[in-house]
C-alpha atoms as a PDB file:
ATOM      1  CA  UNK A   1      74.845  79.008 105.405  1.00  0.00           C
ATOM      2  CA  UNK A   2      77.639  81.580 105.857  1.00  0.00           C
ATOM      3  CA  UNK A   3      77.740  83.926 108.669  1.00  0.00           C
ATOM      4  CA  UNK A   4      78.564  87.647 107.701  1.00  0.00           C
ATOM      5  CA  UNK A   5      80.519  89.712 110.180  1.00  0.00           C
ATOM      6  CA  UNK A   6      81.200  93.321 109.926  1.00  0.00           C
ATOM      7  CA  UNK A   7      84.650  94.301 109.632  1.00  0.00           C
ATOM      8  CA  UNK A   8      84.525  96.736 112.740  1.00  0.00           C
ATOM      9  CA  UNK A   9      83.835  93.666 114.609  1.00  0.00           C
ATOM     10  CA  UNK A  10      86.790  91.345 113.436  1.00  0.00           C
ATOM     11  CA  UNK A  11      89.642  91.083 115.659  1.00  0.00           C
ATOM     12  CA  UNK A  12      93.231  91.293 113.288  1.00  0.00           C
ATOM     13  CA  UNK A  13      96.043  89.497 114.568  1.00  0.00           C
ATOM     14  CA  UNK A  14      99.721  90.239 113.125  1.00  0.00           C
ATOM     15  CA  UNK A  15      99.681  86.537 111.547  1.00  0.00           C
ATOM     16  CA  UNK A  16      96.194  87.509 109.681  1.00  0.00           C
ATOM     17  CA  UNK A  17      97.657  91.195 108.235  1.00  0.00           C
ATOM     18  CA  UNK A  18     100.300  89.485 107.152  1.00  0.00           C
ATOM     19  CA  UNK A  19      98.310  86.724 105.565  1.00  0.00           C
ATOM     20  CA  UNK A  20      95.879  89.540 103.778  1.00  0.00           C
ATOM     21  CA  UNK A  21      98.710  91.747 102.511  1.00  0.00           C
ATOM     22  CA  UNK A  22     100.723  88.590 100.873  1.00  0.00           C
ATOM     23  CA  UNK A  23      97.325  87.381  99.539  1.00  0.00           C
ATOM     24  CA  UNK A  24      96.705  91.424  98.177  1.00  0.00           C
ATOM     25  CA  UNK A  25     100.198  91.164  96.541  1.00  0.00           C
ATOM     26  CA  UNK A  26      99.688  88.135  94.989  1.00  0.00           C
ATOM     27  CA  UNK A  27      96.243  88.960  93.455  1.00  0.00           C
ATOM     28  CA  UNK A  28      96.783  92.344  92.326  1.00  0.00           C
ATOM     29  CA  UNK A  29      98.649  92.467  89.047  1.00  0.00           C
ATOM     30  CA  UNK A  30     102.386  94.379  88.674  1.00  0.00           C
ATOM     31  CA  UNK A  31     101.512  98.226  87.224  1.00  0.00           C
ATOM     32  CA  UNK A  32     102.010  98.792  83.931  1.00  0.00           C
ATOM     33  CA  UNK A  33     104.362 101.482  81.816  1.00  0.00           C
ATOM     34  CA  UNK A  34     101.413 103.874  81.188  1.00  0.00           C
ATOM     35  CA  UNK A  35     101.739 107.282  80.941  1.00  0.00           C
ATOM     36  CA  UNK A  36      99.321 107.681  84.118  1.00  0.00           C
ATOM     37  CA  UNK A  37     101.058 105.042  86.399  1.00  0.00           C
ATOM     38  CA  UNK A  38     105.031 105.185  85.601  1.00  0.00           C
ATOM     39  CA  UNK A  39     105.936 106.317  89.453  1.00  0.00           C
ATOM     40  CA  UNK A  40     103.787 103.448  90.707  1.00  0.00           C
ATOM     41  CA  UNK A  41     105.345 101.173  88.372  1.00  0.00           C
ATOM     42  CA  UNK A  42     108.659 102.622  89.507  1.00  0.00           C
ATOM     43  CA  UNK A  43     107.526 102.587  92.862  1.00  0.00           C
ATOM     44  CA  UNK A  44     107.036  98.529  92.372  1.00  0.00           C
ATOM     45  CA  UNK A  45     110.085  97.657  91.027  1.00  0.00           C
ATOM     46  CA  UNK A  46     112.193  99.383  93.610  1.00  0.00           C
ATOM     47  CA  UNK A  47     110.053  97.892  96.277  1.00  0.00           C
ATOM     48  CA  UNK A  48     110.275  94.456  94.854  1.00  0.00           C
ATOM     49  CA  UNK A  49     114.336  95.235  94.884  1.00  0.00           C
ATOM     50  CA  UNK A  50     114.610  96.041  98.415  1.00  0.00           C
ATOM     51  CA  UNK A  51     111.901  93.065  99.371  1.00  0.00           C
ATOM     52  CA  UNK A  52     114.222  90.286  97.762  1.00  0.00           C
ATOM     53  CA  UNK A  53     117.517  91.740  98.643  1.00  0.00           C
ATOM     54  CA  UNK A  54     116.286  91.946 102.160  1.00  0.00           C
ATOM     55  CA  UNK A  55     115.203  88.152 102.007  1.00  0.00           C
ATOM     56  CA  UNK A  56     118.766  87.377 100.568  1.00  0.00           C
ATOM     57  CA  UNK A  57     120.574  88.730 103.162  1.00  0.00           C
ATOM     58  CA  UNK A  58     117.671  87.119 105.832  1.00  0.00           C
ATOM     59  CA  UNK A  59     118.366  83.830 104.092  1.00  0.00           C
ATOM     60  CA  UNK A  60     122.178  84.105 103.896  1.00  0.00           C
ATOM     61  CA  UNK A  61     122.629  84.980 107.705  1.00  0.00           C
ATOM     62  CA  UNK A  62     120.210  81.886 108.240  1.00  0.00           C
ATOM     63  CA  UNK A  63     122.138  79.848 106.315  1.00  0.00           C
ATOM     64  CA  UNK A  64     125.085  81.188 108.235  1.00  0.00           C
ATOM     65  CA  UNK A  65     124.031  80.716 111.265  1.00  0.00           C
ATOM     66  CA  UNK A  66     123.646  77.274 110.108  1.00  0.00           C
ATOM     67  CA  UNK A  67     127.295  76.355 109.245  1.00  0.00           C
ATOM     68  CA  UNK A  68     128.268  77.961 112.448  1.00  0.00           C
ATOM     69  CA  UNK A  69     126.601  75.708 114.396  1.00  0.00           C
ATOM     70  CA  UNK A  70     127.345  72.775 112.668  1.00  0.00           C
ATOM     71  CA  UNK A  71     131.107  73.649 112.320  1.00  0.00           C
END
């Protein structure tokens, strides 16, 4: 039997909004090049830009960071 909780009453911790907005991201499909939706579409593909040139430049300080200490 599952217990149903009201969302008022749920307690959201950083860990869990970033767990639900990865999960929304994942599920929702990419926008498509519609007359009605071109700026969101637009809007997406710049996004995604920044996002993975942000995690390149995370990952390449890591990995910097990395040979620094080990050299």
């Amino acid at each position: 039997m599952s217990t149903v909780t009201p969302t008022a009453a749920r307690t959201t911790t950083p860990l869990r909004a970033v767990r639900d907005a990865l999960d929304h991201l994942r599920d929702e499909p990419a926008p498509l090049w519609a007359p009605g939706s071109r700026a969101r579409l637009t809007g997406w593909v710049a996004g995604s830009m920044v996002a993975w040139t942000v995690a390149g430049v995370a990952a390449t300080a890591a990995l910097g960071a990395l040979v620094r200490l080990a050299g």
